[in-house]
Protein backbone atom coordinates (compact mmCIF):
# COMPACT_ATOMS: atom_id res chain seq x y z
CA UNK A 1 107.10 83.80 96.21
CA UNK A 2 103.41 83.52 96.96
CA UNK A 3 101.95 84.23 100.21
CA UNK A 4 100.83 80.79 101.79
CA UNK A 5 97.02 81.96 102.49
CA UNK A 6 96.92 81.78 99.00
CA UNK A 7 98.98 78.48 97.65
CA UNK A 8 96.16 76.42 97.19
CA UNK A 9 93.87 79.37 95.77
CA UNK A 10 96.56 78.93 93.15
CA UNK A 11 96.88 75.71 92.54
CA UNK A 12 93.23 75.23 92.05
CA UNK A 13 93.45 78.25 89.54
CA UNK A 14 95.72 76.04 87.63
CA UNK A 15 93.73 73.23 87.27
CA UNK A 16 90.73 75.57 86.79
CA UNK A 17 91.80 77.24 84.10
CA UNK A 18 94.33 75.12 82.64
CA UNK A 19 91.45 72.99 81.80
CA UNK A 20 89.47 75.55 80.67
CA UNK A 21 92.13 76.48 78.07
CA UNK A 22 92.76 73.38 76.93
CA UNK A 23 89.01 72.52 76.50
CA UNK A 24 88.88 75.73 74.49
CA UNK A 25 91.59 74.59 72.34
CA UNK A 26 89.97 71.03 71.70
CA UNK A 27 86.39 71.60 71.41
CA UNK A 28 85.36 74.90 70.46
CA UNK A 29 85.74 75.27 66.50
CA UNK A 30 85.46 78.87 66.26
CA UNK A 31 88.57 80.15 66.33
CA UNK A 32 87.67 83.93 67.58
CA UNK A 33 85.72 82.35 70.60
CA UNK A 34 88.62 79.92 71.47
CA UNK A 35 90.75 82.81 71.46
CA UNK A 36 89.13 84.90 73.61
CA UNK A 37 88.61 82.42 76.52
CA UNK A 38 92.41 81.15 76.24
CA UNK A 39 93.13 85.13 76.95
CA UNK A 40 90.46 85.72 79.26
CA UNK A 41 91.67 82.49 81.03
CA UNK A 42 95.21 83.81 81.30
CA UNK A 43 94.10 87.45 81.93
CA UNK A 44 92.36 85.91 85.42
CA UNK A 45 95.16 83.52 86.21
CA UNK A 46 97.74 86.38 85.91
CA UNK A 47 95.49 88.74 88.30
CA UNK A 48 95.29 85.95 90.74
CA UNK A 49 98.93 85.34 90.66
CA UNK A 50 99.57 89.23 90.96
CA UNK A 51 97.28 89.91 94.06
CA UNK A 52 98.67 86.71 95.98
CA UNK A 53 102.52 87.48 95.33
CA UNK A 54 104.49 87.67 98.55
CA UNK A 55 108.28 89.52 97.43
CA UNK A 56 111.07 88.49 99.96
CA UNK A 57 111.82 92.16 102.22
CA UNK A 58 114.74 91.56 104.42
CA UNK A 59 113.81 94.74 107.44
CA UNK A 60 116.86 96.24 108.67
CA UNK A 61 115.73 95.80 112.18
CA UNK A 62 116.00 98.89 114.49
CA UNK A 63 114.17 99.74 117.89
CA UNK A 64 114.30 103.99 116.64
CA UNK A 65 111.97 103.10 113.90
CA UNK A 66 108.72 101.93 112.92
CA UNK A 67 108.54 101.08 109.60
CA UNK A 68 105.37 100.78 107.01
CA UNK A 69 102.87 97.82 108.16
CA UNK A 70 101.62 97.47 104.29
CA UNK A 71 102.64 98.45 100.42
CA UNK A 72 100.42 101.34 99.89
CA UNK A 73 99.21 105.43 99.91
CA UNK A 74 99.15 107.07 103.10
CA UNK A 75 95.87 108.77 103.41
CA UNK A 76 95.80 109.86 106.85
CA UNK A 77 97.98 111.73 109.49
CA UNK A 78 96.49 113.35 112.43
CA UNK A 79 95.87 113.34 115.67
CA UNK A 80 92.85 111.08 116.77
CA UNK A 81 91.72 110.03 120.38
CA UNK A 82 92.17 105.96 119.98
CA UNK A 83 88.92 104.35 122.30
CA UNK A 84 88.94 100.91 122.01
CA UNK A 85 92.85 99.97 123.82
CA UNK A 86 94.60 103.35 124.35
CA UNK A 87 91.80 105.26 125.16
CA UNK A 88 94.02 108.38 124.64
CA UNK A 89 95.56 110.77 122.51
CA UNK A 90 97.48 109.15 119.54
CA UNK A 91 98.90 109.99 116.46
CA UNK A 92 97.12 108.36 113.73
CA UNK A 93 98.76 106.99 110.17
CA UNK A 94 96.25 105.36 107.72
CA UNK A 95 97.87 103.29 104.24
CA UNK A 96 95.52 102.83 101.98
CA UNK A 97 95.86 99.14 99.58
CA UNK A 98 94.21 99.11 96.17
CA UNK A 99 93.71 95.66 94.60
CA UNK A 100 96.93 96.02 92.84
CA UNK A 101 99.09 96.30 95.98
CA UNK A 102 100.87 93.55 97.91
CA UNK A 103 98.36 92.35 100.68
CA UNK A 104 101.06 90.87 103.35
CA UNK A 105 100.84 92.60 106.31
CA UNK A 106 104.31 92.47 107.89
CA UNK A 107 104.81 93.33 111.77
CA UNK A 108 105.75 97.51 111.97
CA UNK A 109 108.12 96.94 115.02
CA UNK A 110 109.95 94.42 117.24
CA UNK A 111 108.27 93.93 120.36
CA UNK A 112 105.83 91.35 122.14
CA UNK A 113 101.95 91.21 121.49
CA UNK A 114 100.18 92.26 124.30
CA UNK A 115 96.33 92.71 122.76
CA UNK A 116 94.65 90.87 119.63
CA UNK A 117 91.17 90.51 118.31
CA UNK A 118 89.37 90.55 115.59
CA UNK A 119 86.16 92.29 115.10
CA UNK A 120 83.25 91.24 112.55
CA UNK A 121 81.59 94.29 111.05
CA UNK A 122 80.46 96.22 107.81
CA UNK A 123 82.25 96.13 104.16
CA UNK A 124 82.60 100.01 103.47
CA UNK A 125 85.06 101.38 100.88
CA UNK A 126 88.47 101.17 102.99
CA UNK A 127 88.73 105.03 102.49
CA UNK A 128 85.47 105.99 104.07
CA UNK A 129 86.30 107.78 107.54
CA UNK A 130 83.95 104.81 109.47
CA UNK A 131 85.68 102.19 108.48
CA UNK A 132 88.71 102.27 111.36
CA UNK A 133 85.34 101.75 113.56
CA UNK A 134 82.56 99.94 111.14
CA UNK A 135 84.22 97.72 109.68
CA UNK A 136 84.94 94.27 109.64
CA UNK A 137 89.08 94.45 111.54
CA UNK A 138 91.49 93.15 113.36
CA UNK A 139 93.26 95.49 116.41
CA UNK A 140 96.98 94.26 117.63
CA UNK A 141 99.01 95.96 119.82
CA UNK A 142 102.69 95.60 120.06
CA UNK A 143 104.65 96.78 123.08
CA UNK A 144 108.41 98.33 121.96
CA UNK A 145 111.28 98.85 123.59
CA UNK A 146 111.47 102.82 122.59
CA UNK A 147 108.03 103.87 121.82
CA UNK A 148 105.98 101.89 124.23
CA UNK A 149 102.92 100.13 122.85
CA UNK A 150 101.99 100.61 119.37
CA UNK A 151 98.72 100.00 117.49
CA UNK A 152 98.02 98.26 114.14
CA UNK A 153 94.35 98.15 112.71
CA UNK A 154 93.81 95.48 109.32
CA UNK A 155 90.72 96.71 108.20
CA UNK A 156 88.79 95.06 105.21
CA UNK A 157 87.58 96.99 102.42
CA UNK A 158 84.40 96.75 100.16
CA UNK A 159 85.97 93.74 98.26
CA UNK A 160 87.94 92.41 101.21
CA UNK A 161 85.92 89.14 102.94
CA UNK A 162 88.43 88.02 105.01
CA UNK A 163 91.35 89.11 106.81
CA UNK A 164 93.99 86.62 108.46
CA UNK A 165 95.99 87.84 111.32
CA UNK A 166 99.10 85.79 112.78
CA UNK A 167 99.46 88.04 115.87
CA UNK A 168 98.41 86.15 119.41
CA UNK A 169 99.04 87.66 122.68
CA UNK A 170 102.20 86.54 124.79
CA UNK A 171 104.14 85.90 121.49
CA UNK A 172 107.52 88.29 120.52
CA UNK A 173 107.79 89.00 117.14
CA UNK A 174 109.89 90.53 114.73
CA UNK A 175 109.58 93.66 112.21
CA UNK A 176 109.23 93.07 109.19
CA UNK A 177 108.29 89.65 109.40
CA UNK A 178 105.15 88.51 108.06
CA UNK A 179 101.61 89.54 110.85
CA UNK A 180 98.75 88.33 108.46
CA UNK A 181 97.41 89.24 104.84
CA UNK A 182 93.89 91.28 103.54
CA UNK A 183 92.15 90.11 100.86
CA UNK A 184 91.70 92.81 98.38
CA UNK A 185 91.38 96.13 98.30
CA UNK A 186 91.90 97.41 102.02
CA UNK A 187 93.82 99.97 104.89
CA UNK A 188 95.91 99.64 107.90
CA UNK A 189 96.49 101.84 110.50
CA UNK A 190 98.73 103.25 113.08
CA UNK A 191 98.26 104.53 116.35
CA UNK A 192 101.81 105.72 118.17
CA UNK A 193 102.71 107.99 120.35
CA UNK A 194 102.37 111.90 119.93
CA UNK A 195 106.22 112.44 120.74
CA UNK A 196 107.44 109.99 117.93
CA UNK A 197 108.64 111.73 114.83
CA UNK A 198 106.12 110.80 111.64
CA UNK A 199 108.61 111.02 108.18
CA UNK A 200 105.97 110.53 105.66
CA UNK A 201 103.35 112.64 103.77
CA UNK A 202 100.20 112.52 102.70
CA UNK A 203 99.55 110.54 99.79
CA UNK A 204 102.88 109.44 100.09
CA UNK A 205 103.54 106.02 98.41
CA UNK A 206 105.47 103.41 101.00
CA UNK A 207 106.46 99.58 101.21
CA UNK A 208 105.90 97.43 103.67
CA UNK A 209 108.92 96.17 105.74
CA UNK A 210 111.07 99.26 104.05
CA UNK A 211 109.81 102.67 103.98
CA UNK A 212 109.69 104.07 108.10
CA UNK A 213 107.09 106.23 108.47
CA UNK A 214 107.89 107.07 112.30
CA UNK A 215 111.16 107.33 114.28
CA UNK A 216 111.85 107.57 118.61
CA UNK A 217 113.03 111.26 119.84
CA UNK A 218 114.46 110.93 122.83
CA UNK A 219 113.08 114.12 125.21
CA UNK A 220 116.60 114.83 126.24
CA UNK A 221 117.92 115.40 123.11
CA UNK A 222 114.74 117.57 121.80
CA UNK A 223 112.34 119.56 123.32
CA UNK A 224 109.53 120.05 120.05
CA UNK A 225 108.10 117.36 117.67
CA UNK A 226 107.44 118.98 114.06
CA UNK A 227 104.85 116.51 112.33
């Protein structure tokens, strides 16, 4: 399965370099040459096919958790004071996307969508600690049933030129289900609540729609968050 932002990127790969292989095989005599444009050609095609893929995840749906937004490397946790919705407190994680990742960004929680907008802005590496801020993003906020309103930032990397977001306010959605796509390499983050429990680690490899990188504690039942 192929995510649909990038069906006709495809198909016009296809025809691109379908025809460039088989004008290879026709007209150029040299048989090292033709060679290594028919690989080249299927070296590219193959890349394209990689970075577009969109595998089926099934989330098992629960209100406790809030599972990974992205495939990816976590490369932040920590506390952060969020300014441009919450301005508050929260508890930030950061996934980190190399090229080679699946760029479907899939909804981290059930819940309606009370803020979204996108911001234009600046192409740093997707690791550099302005991009959350600099760069060009979109922010969505999803309010929960347990934890309240959550936070999700697509930010575009160095590579990245454009990122699609499904999220518009007033809508519910569903976790798990597909919230947009980034082109290339990029990062998401989360912003949730200081009493939530995070269950990842740093550099910790996740998938999106699978791996839950926070879960609710209810304050009756425990008195101290460990992080």
């Amino acid at each position: 399965m192929f995510h649909r932002e990038g069906q006709k990127i495809i198909l016009f790969s296809f025809v691109i370099i379908g025809a460039s292989i088989l004008l290879a095989h026709f007209f150029i005599d040299i048989a090292w040459l033709r060679m290594v444009i028919q690989i080249f050609g299927l070296i590219i095609l193959i890349t394209i096919l990689q970075f577009f893929r969109n595998p089926k995840r099934i989330a098992i749906k629960d209100f406790n958790e809030i599972l990974a937004p992205v495939d990816g490397k976590v490369v932040v946790i920590e506390e952060v004071f969020e300014k441009e919705f919450f301005k508050d407190q929260r508890r930030q994680v950061s996934i980190f996307m190399s090229p080679v990742n699946v760029h479907v960004t899939r909804y981290p929680a059930s819940g309606s969508i009370t803020f979204s907008k996108y911001h234009p802005g600046k192409f740093l590496v997707a690791w550099h600690p302005k991009s959350s801020e600099e760069n060009e993003r979109t922010t969505v906020v999803i309010k929960t049933p347990k934890f309240g309103e959550i936070l999700y930032r697509q930010i575009a990397g160095a590579l990245a030129r454009r990122i699609v977001n499904y999220a518009e306010k007033g809508e519910s959605v569903q976790q798990g289900d597909d919230a947009g796509f980034i082109k290339f390499g990029s990062r998401v983050d989360l912003f949730l609540p200081l009493d939530c429990q995070i269950n990842v680690k740093l550099n910790q490899k996740v998938i999106g729609a699978e791996t839950c990188i926070a879960t609710f504690v209810d304050p009756n039942e425990k008195d101290e968050i460990t992080y």
